[in-house]
C-alpha atoms as a PDB file:
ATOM      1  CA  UNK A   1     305.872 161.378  55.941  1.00  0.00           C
ATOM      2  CA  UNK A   2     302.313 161.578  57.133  1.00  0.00           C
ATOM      3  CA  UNK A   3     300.778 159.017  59.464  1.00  0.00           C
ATOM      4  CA  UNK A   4     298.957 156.817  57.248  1.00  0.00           C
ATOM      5  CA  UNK A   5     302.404 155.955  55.159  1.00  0.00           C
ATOM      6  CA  UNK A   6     304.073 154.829  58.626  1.00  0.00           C
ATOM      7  CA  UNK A   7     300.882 152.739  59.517  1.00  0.00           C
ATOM      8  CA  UNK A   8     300.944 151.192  55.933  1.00  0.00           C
ATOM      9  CA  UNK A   9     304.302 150.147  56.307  1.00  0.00           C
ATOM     10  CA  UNK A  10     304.719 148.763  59.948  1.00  0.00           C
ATOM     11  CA  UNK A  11     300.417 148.230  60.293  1.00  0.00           C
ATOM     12  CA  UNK A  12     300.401 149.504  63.977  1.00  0.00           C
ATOM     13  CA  UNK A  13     301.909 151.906  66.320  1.00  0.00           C
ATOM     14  CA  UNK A  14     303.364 149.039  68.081  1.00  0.00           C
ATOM     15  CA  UNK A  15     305.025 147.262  65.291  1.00  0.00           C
ATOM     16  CA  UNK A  16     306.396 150.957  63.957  1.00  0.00           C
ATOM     17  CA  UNK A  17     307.760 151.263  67.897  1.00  0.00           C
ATOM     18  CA  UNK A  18     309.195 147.719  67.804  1.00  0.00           C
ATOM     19  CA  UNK A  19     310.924 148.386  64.300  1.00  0.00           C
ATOM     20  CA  UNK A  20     312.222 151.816  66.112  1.00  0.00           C
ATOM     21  CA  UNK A  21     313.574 149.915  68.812  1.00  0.00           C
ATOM     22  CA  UNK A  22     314.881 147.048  66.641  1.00  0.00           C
ATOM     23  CA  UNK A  23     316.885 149.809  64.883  1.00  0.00           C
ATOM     24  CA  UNK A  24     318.284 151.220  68.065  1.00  0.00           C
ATOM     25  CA  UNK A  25     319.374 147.582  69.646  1.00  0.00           C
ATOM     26  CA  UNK A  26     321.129 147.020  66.277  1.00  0.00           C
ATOM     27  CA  UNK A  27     323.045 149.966  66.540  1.00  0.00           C
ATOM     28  CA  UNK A  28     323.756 149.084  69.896  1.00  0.00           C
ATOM     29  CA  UNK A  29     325.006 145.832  69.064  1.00  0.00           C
ATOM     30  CA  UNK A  30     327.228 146.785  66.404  1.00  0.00           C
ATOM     31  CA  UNK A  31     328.965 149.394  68.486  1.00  0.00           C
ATOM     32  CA  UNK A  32     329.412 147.334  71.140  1.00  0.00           C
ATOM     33  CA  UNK A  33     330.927 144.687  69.116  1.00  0.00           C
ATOM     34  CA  UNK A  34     333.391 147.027  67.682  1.00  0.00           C
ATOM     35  CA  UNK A  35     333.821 148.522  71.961  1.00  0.00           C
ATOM     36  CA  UNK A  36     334.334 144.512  72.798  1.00  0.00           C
ATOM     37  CA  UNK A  37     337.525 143.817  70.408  1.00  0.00           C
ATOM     38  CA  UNK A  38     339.433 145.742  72.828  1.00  0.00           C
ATOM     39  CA  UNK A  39     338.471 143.541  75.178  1.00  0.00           C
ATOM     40  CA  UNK A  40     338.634 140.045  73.781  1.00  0.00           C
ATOM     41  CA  UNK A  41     340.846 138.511  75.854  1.00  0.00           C
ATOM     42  CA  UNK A  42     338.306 138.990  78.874  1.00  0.00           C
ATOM     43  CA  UNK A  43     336.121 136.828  80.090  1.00  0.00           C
ATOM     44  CA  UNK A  44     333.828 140.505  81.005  1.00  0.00           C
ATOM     45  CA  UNK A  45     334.295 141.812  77.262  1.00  0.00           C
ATOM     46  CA  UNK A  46     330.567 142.821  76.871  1.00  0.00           C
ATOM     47  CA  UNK A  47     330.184 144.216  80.538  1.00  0.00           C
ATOM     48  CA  UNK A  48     333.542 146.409  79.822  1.00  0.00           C
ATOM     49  CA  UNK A  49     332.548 147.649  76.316  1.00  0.00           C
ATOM     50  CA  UNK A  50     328.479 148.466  77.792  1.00  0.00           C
ATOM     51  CA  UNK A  51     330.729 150.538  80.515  1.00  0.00           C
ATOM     52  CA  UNK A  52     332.314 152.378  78.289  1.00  0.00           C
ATOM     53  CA  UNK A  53     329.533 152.691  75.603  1.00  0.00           C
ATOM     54  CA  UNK A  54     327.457 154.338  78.280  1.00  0.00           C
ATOM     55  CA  UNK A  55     329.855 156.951  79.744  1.00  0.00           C
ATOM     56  CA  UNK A  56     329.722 158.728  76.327  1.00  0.00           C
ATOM     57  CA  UNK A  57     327.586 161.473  76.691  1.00  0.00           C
ATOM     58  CA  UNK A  58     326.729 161.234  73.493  1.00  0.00           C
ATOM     59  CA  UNK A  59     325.250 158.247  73.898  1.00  0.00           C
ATOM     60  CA  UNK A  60     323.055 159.539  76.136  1.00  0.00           C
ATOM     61  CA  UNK A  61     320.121 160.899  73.635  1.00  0.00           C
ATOM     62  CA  UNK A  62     319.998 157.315  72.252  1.00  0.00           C
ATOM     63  CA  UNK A  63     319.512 155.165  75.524  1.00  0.00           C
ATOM     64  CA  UNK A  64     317.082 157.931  76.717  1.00  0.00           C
ATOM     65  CA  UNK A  65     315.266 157.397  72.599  1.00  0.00           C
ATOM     66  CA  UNK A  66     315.207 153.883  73.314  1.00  0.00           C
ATOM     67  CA  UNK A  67     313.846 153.497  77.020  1.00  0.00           C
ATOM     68  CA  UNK A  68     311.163 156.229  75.818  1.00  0.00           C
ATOM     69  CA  UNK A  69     310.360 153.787  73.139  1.00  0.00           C
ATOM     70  CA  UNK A  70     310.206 150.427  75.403  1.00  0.00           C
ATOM     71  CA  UNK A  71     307.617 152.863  77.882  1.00  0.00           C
ATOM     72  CA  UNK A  72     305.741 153.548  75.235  1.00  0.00           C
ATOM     73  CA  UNK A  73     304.497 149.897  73.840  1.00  0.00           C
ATOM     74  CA  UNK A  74     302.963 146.582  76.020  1.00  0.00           C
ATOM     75  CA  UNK A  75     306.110 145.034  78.247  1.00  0.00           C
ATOM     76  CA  UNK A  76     305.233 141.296  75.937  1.00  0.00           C
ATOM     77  CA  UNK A  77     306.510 143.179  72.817  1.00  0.00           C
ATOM     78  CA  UNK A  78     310.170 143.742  74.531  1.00  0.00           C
ATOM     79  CA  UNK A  79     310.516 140.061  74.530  1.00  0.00           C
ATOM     80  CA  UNK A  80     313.186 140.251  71.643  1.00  0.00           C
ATOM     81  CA  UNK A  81     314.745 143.425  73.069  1.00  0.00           C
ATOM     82  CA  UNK A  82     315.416 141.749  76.713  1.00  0.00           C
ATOM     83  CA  UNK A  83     316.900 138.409  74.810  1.00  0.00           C
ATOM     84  CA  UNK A  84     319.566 140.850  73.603  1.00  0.00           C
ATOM     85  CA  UNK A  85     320.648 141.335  77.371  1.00  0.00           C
ATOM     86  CA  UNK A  86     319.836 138.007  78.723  1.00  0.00           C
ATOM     87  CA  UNK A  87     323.056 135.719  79.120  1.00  0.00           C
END
C-alpha cells in the first residue's frame, strides 16, 4: 500500500497514527477485560490484570509499537488514549 492510499484514507499522518494507536488501545482493552474476569471479585481487578498483561514478554513488542506511536504525534492528540487510563 503506497503512501498516498494511507493519506486518502486517514487524510494525515496524525490521524493514520491516532487510528494506529486506537487499534492498539482496543486490543489492549479487550485483553485486559478478558485478564480482569479472574479478578472480579477485587476491588484492584484492572491494576491486577495490567500486571499481568505486562509481564508477558510477548507483550512487549506491542507496548514498545504503541509508546513509539504516542512519541511520534502532538501530546493534544493522546487526549482519547490517556482517558483510557484515567480513573
Amino acid at each position: 500500500m503506497g503512501k498516498g492510499s494511507l493519506l486518502h484514507q486517514f487524510g494525515s499522518k496524525d490521524a493514520l497514527i491516532i487510528g494506529l494507536l486506537n487499534q492498539l488501545m482496543g486490543m489492549l482493552g479487550d485483553e485486559l477485560n478478558v485478564l480482569a474476569e479472574g479478578f472480579e471479585t477485587s476491588p484492584a481487578a484492572f491494576a491486577l490484570s495490567y500486571l499481568d498483561y505486562v509481564r508477558e514478554p510477548s507483550k512487549t513488542a506491542i507496548g514498545t509499537a504503541a509508546s513509539i506511536l504516542a512519541a511520534a504525534v502532538d501530546s493534544d492528540l493522546l487526549d482519547s488514549t490517556r482517558a483510557t487510563f484515567e480513573c
